[in-house]
N, C-alpha and C. Protein backbone atom coordinates (compact mmCIF):
# COMPACT_ATOMS: atom_id res chain seq x y z
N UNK A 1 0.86 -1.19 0.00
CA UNK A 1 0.00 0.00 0.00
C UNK A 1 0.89 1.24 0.00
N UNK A 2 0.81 2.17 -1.05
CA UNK A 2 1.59 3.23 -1.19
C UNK A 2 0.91 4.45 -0.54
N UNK A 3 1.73 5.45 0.13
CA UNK A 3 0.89 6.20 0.76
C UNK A 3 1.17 7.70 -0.19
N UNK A 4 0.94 8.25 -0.58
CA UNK A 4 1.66 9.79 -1.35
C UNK A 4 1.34 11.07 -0.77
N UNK A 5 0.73 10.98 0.42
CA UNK A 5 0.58 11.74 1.22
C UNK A 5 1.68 12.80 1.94
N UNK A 6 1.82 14.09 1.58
CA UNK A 6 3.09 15.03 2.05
C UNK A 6 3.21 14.23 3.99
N UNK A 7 4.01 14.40 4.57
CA UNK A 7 4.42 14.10 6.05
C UNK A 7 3.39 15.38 6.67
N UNK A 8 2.55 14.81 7.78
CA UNK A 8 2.26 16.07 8.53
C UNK A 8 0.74 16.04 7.95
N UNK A 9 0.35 15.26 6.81
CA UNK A 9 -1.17 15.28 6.68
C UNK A 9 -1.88 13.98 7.03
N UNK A 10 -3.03 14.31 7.15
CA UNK A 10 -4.30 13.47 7.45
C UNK A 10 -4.63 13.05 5.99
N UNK A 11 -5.15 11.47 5.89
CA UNK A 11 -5.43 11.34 4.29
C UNK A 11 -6.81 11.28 4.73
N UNK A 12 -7.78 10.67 3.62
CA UNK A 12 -9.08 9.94 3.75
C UNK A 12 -9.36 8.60 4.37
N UNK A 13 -7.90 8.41 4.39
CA UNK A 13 -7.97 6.77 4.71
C UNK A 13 -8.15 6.84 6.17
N UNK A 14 -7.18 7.60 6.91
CA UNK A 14 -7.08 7.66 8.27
C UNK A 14 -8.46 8.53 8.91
N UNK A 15 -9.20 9.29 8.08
CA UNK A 15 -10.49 9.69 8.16
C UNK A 15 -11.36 8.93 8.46
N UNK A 16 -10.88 8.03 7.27
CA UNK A 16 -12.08 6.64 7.36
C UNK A 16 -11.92 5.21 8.29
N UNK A 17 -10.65 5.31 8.91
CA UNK A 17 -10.45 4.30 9.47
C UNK A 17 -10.71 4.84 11.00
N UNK A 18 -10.79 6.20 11.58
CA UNK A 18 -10.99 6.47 12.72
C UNK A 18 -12.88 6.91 12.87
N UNK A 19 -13.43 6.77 11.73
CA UNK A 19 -14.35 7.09 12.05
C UNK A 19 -15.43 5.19 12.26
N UNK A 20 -14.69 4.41 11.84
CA UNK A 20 -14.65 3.03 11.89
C UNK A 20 -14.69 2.69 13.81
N UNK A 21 -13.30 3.26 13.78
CA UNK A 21 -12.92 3.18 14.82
C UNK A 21 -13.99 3.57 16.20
N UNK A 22 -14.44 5.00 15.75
CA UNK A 22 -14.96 5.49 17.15
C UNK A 22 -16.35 4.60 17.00
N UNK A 23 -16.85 4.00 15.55
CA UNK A 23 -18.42 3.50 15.95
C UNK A 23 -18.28 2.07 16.68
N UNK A 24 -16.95 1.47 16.22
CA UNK A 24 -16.79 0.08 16.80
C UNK A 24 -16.29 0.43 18.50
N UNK A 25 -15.72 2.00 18.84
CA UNK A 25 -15.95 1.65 20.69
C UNK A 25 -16.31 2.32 21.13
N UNK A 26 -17.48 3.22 20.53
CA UNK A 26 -18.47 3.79 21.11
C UNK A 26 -17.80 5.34 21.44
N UNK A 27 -18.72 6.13 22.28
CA UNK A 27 -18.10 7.32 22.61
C UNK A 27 -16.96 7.45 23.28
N UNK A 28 -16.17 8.99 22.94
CA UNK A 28 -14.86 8.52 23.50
C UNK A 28 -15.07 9.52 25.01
N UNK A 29 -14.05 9.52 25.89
CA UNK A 29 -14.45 10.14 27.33
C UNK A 29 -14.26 11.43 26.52
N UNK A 30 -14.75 12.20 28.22
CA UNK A 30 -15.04 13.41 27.65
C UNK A 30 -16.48 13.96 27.54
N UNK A 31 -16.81 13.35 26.35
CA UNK A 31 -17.87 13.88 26.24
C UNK A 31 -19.21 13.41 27.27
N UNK A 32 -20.34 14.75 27.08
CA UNK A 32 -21.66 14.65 27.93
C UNK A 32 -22.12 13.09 27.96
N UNK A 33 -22.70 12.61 28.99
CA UNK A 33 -23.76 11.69 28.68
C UNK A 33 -24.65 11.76 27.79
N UNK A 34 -25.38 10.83 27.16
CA UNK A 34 -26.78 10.99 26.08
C UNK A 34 -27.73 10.81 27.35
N UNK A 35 -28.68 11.05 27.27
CA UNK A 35 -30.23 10.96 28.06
C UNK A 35 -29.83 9.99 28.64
N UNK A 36 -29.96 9.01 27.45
CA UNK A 36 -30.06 7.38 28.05
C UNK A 36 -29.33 7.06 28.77
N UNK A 37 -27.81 7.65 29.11
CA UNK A 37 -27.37 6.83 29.95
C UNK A 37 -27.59 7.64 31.03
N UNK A 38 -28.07 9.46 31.29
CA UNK A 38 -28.40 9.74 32.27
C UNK A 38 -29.18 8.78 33.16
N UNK A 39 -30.33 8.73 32.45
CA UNK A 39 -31.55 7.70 32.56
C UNK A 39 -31.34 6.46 33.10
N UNK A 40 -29.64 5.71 33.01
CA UNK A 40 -30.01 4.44 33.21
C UNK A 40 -28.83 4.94 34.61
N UNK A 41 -27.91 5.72 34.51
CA UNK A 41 -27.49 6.08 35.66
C UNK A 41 -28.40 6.05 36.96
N UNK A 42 -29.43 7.29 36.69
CA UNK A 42 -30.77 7.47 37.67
C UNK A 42 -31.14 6.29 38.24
N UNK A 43 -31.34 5.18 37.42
CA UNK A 43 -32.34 4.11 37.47
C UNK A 43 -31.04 3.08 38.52
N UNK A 44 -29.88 3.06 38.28
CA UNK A 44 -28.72 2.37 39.41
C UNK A 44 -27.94 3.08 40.43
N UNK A 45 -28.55 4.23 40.52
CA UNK A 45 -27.99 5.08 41.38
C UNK A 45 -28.18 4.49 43.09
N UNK A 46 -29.03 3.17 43.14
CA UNK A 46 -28.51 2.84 45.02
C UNK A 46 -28.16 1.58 44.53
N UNK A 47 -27.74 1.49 43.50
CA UNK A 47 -27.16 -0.56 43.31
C UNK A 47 -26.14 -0.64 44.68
N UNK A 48 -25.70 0.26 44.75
CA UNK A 48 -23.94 0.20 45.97
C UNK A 48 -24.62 0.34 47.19
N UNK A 49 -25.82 0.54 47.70
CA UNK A 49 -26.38 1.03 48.71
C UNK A 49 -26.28 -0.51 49.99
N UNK A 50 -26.20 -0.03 51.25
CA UNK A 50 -25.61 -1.49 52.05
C UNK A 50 -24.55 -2.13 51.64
N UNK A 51 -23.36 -1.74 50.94
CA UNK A 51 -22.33 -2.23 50.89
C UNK A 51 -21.20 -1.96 51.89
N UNK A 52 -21.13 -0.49 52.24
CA UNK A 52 -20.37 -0.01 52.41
C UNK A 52 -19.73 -0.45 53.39
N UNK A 53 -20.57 -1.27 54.79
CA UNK A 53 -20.37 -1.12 56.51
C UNK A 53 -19.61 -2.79 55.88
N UNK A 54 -20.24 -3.86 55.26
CA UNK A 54 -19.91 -5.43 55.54
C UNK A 54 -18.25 -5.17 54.37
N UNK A 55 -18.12 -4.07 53.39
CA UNK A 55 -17.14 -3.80 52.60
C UNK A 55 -15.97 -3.29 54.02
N UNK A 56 -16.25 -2.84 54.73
CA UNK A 56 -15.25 -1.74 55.60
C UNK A 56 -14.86 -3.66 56.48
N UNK A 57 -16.45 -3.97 57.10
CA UNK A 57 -15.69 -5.04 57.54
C UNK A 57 -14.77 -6.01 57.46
N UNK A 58 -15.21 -6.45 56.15
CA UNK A 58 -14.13 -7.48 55.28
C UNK A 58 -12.48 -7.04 55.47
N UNK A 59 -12.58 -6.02 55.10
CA UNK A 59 -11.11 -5.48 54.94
C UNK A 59 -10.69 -5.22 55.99
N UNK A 60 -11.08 -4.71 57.49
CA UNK A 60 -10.69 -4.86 58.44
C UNK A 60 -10.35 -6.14 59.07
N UNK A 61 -11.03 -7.28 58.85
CA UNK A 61 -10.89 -8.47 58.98
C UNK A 61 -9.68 -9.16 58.54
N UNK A 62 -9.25 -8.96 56.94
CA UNK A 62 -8.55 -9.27 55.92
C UNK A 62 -7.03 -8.58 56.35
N UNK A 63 -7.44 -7.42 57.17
CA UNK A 63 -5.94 -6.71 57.39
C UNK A 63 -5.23 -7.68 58.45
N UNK A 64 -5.76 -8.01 59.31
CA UNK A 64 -4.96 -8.84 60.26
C UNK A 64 -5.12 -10.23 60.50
N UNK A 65 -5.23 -10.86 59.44
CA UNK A 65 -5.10 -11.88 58.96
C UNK A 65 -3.71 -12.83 58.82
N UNK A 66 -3.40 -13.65 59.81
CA UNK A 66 -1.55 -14.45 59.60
C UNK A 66 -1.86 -15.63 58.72
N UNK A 67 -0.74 -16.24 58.21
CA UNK A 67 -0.94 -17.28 57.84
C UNK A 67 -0.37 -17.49 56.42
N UNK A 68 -0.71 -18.16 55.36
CA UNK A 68 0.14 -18.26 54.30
C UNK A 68 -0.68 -17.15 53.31
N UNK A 69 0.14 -17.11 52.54
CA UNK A 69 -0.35 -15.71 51.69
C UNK A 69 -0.20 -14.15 52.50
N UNK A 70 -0.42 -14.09 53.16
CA UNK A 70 -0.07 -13.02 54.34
C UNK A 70 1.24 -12.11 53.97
N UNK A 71 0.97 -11.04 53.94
CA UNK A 71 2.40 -10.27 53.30
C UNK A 71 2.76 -9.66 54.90
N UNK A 72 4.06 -9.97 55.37
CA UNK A 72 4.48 -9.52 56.30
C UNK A 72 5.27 -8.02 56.20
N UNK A 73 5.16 -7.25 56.66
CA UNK A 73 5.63 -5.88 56.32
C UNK A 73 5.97 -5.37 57.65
């Protein structure tokens, strides 16, 4: 594949291969939410709800823990 493109330009190809690009992974960061995902945000906004106290426990538990696997520091 020959390219004849001066150094320093954008062709059609790379036009066309990034616009490939962004539909195959979707929006890139940055940008606003669409509705919908406001919408589906709203709709999981307490999924995490009651995690927090048995999450704090675990790991308090997990910190003083001996035995194999145990990183001694």
């Amino acid at each position: 594949m020959s390219d004849t493109s001066e150094p320093g330009q954008v062709t059609d190809a790379t036009l066309e291969a990034e616009a490939v690009d962004e539909q195959q992974q979707g929006r890139a960061a940055g940008q606003p939410p669409t509705p919908e995902e406001e919408a589906a945000a709203d709709r999981t906004a307490d999924a995490g709800k009651g995690v927090e106290e048995p999450y704090r426990e675990m790991t308090e538990k997990g910190a003083h823990i001996k035995g194999e696997g145990a990183i001694e520091g």
